[in-house]
PDB file of N, CA and C in Angstrom:
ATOM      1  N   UNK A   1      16.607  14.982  13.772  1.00  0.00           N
ATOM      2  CA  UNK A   1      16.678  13.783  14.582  1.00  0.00           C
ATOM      3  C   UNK A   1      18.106  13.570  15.090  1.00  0.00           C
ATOM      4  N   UNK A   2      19.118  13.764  13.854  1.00  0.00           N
ATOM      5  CA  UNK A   2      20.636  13.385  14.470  1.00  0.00           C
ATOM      6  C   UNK A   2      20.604  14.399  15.967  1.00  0.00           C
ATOM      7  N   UNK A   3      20.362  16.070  15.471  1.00  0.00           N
ATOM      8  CA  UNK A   3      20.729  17.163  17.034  1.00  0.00           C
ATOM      9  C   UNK A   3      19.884  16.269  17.979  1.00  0.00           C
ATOM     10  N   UNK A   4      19.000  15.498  18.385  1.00  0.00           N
ATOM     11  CA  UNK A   4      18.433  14.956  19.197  1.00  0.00           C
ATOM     12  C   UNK A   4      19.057  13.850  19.758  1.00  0.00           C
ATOM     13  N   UNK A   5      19.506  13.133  18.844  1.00  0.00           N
ATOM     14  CA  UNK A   5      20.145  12.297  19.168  1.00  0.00           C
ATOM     15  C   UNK A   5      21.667  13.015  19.898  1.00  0.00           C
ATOM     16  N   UNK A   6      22.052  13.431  19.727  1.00  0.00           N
ATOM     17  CA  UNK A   6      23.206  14.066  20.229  1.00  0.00           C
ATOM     18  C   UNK A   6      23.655  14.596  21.719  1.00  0.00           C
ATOM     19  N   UNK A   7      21.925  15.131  22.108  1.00  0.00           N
ATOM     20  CA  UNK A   7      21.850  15.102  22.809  1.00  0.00           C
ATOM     21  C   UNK A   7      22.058  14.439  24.106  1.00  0.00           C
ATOM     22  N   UNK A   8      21.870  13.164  23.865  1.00  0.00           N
ATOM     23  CA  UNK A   8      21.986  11.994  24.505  1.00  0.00           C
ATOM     24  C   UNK A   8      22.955  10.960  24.004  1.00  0.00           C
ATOM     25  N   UNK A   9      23.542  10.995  23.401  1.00  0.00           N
ATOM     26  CA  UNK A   9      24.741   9.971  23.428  1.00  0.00           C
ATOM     27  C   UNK A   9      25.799  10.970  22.396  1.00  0.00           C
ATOM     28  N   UNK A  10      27.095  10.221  22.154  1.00  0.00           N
ATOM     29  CA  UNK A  10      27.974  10.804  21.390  1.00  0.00           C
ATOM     30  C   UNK A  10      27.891   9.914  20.193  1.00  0.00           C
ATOM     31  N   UNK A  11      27.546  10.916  19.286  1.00  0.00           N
ATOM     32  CA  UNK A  11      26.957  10.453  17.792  1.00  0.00           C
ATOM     33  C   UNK A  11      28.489  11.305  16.709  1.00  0.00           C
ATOM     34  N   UNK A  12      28.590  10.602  15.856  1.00  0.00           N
ATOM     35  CA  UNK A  12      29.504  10.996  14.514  1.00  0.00           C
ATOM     36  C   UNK A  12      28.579  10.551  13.020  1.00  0.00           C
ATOM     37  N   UNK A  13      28.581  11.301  12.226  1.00  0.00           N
ATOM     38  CA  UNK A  13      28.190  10.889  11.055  1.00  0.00           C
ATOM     39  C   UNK A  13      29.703  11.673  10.085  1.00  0.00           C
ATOM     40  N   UNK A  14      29.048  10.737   8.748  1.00  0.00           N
ATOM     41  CA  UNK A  14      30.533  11.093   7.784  1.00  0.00           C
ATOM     42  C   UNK A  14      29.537  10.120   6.710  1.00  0.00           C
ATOM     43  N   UNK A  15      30.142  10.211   5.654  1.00  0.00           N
ATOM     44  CA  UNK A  15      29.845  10.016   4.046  1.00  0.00           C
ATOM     45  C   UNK A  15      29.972   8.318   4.614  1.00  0.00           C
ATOM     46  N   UNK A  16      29.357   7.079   4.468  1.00  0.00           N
ATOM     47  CA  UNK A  16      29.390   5.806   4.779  1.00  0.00           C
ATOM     48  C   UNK A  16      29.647   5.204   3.450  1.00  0.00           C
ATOM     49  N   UNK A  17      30.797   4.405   3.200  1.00  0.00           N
ATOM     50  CA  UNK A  17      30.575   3.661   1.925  1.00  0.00           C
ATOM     51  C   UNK A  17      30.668   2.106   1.962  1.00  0.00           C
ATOM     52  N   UNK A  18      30.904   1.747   3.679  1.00  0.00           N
ATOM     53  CA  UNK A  18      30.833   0.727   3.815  1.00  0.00           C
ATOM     54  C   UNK A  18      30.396   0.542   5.589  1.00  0.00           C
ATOM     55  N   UNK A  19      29.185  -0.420   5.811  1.00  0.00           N
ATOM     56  CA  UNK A  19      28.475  -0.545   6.790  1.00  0.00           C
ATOM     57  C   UNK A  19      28.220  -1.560   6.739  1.00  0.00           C
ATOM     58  N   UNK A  20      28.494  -2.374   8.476  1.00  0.00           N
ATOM     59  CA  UNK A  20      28.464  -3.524   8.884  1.00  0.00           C
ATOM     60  C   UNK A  20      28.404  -4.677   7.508  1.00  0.00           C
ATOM     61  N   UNK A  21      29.973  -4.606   7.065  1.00  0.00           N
ATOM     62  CA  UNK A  21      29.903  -5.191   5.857  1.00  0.00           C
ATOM     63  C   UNK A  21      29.788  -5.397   4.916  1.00  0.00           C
ATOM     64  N   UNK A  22      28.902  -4.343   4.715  1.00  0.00           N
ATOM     65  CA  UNK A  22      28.177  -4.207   3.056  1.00  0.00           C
ATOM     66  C   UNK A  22      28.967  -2.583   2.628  1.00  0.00           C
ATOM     67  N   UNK A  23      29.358  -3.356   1.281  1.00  0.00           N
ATOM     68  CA  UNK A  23      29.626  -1.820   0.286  1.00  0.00           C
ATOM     69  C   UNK A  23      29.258  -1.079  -0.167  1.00  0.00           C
ATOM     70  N   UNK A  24      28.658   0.135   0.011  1.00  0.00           N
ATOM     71  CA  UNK A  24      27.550   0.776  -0.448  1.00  0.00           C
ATOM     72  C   UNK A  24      28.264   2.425  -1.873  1.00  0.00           C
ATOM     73  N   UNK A  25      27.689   2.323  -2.379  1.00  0.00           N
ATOM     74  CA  UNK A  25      27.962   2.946  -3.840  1.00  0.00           C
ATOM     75  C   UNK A  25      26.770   3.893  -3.928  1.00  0.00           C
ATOM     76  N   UNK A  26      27.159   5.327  -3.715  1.00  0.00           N
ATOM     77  CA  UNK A  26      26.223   5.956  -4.260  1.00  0.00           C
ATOM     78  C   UNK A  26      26.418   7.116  -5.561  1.00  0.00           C
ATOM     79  N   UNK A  27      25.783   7.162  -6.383  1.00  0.00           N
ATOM     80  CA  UNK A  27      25.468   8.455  -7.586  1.00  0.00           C
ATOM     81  C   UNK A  27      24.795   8.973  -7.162  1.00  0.00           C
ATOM     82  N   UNK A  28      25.374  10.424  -6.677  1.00  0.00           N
ATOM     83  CA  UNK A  28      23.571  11.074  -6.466  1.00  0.00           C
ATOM     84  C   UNK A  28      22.670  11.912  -7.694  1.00  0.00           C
ATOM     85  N   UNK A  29      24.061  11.946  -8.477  1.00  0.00           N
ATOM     86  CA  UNK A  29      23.197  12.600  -9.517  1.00  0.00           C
ATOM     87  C   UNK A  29      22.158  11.970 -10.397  1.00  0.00           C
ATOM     88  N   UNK A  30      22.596  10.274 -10.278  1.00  0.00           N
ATOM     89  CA  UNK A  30      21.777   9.430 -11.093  1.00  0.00           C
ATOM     90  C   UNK A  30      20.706   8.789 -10.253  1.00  0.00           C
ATOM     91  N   UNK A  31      20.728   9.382  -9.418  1.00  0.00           N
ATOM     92  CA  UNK A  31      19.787   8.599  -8.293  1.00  0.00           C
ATOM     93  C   UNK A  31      20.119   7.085  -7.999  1.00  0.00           C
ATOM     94  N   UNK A  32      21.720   6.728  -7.835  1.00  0.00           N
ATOM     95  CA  UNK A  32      21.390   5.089  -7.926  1.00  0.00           C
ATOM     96  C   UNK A  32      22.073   5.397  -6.852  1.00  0.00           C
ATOM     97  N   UNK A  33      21.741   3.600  -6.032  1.00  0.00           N
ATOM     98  CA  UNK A  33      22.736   3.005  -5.003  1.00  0.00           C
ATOM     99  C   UNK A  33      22.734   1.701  -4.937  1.00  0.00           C
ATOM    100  N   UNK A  34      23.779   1.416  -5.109  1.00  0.00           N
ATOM    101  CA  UNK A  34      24.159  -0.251  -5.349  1.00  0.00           C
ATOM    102  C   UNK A  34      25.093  -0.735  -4.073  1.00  0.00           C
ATOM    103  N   UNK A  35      24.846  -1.978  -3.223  1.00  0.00           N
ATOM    104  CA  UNK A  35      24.489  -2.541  -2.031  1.00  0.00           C
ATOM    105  C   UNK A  35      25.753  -3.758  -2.953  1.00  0.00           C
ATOM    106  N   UNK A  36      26.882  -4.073  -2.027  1.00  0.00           N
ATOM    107  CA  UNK A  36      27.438  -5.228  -2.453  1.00  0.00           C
ATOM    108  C   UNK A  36      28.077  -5.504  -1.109  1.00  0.00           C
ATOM    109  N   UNK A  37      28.230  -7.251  -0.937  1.00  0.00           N
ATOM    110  CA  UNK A  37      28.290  -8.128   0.148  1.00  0.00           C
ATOM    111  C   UNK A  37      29.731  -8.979  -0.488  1.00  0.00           C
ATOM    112  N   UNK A  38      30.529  -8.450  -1.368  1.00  0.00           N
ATOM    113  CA  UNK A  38      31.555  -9.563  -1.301  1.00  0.00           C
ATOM    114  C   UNK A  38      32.578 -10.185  -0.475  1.00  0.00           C
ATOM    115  N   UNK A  39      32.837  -9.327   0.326  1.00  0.00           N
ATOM    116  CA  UNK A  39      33.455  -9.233   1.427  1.00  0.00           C
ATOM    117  C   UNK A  39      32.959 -10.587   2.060  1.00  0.00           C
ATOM    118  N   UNK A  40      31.363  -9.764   2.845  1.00  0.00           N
ATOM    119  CA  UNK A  40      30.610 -11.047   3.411  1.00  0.00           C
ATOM    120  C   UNK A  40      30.631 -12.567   2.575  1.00  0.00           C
ATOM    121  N   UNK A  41      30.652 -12.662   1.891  1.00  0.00           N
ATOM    122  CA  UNK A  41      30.536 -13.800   0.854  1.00  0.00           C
ATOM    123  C   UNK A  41      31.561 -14.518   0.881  1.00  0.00           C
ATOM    124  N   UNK A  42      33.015 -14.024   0.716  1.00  0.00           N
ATOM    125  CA  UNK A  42      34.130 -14.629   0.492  1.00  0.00           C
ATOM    126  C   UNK A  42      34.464 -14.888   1.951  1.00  0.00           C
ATOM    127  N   UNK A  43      33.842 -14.284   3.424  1.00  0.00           N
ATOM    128  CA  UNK A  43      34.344 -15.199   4.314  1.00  0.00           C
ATOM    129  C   UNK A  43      33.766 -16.262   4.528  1.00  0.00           C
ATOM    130  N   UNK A  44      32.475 -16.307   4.362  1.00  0.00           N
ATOM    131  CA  UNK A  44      31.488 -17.530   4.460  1.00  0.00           C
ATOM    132  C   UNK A  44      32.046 -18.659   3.309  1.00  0.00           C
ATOM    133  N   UNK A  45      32.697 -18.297   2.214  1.00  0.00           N
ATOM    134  CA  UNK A  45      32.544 -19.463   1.551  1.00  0.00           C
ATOM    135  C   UNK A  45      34.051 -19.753   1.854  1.00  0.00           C
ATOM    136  N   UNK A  46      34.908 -18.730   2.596  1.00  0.00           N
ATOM    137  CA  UNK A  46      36.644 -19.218   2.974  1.00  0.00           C
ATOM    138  C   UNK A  46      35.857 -20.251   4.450  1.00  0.00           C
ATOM    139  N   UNK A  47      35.139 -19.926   5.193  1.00  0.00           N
ATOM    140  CA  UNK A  47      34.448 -20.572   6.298  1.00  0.00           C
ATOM    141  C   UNK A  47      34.073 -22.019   5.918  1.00  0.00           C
ATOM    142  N   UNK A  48      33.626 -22.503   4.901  1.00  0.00           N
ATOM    143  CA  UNK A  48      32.834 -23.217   4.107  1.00  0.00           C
ATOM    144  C   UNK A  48      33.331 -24.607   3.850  1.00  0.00           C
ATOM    145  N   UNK A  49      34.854 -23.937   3.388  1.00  0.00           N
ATOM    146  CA  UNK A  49      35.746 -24.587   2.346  1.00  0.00           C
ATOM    147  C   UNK A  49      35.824 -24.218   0.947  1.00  0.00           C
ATOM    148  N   UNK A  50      34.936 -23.303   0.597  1.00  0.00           N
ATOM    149  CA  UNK A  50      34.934 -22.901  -0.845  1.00  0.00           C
ATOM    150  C   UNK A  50      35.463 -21.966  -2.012  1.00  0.00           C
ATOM    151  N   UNK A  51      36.726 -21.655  -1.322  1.00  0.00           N
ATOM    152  CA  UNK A  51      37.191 -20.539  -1.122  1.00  0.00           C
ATOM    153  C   UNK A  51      38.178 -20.891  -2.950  1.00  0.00           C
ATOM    154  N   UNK A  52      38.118 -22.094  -3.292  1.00  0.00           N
ATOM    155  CA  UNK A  52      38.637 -22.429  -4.350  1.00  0.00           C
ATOM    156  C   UNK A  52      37.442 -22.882  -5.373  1.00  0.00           C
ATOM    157  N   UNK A  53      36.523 -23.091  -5.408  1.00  0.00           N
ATOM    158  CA  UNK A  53      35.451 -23.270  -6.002  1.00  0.00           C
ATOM    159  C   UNK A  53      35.106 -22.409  -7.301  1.00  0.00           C
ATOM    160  N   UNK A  54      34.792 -22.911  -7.913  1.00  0.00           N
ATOM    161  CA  UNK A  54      34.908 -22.748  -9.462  1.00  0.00           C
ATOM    162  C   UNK A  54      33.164 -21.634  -9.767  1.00  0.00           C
ATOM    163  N   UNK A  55      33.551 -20.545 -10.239  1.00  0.00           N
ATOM    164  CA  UNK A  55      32.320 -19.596 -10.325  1.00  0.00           C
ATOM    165  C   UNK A  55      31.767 -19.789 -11.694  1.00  0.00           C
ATOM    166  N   UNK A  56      30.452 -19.693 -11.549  1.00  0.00           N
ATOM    167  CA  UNK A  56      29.733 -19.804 -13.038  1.00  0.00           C
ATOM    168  C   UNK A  56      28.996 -18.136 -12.883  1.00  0.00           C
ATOM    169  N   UNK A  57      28.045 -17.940 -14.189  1.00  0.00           N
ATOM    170  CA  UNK A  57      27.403 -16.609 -14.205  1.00  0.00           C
ATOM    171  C   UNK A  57      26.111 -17.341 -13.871  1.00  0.00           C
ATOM    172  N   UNK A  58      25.407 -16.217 -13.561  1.00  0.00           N
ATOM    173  CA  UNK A  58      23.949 -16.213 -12.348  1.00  0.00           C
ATOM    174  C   UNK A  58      23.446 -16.065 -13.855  1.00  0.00           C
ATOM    175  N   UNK A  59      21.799 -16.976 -13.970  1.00  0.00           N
ATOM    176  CA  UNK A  59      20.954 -16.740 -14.671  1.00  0.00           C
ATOM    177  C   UNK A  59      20.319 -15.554 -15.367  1.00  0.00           C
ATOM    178  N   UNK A  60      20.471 -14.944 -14.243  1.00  0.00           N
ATOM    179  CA  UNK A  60      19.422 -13.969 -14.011  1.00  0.00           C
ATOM    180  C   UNK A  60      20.196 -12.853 -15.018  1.00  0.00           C
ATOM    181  N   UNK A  61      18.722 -12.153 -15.891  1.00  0.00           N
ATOM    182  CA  UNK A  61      19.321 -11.330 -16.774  1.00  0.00           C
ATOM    183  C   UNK A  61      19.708  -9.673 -15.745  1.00  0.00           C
ATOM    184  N   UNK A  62      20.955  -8.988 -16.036  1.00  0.00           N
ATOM    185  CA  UNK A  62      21.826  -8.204 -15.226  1.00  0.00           C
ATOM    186  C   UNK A  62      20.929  -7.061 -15.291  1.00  0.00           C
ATOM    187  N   UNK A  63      19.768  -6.939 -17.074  1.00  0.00           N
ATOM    188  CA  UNK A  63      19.511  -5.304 -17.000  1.00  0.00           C
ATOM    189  C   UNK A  63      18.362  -5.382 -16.248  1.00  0.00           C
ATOM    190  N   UNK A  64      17.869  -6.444 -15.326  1.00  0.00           N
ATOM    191  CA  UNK A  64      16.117  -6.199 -14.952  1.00  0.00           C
ATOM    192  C   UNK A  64      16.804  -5.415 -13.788  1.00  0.00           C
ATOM    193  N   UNK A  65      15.633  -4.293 -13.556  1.00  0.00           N
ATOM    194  CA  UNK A  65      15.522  -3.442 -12.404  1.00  0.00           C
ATOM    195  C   UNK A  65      14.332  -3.305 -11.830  1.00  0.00           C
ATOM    196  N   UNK A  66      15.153  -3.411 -10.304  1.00  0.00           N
ATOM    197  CA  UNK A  66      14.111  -4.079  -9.040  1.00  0.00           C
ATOM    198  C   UNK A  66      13.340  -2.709  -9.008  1.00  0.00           C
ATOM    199  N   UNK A  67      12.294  -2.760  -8.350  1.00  0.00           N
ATOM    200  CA  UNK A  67      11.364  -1.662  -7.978  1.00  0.00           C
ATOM    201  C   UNK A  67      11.186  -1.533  -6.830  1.00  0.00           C
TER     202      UNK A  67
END
């Protein structure tokens, strides 16, 4: 698909570890990839006013894994 694409416009690919914002983390040997937005986050909440705001921990237990 990329040689096709190529065809028709000027295309680059390279190893991505960060896209439109998001941080992307890959293992390939472990099969994981973990997706993080802090970036995005800390301008919205510098946007906000919240940029001093006091962090607590998220409920949510850390070992459940999504499917």
């Amino acid at each position: 698909m990329i040689e096709k694409m190529k065809e028709e416009f000027e295309v680059t690919t390279n190893n991505a570890n960060m896209y439109v914002g998001l941080h992307i983390f890959r293992i390939r040997a472990k099969l994981k990839l973990s997706i993080r937005q802090a970036m995005y986050v800390s301008k919205i909440f510098k946007h906000l006013g919240f940029e001093n705001a006091t962090l607590v921990n998220s409920p949510t237990d850390p070992n459940i894994h999504l499917e």
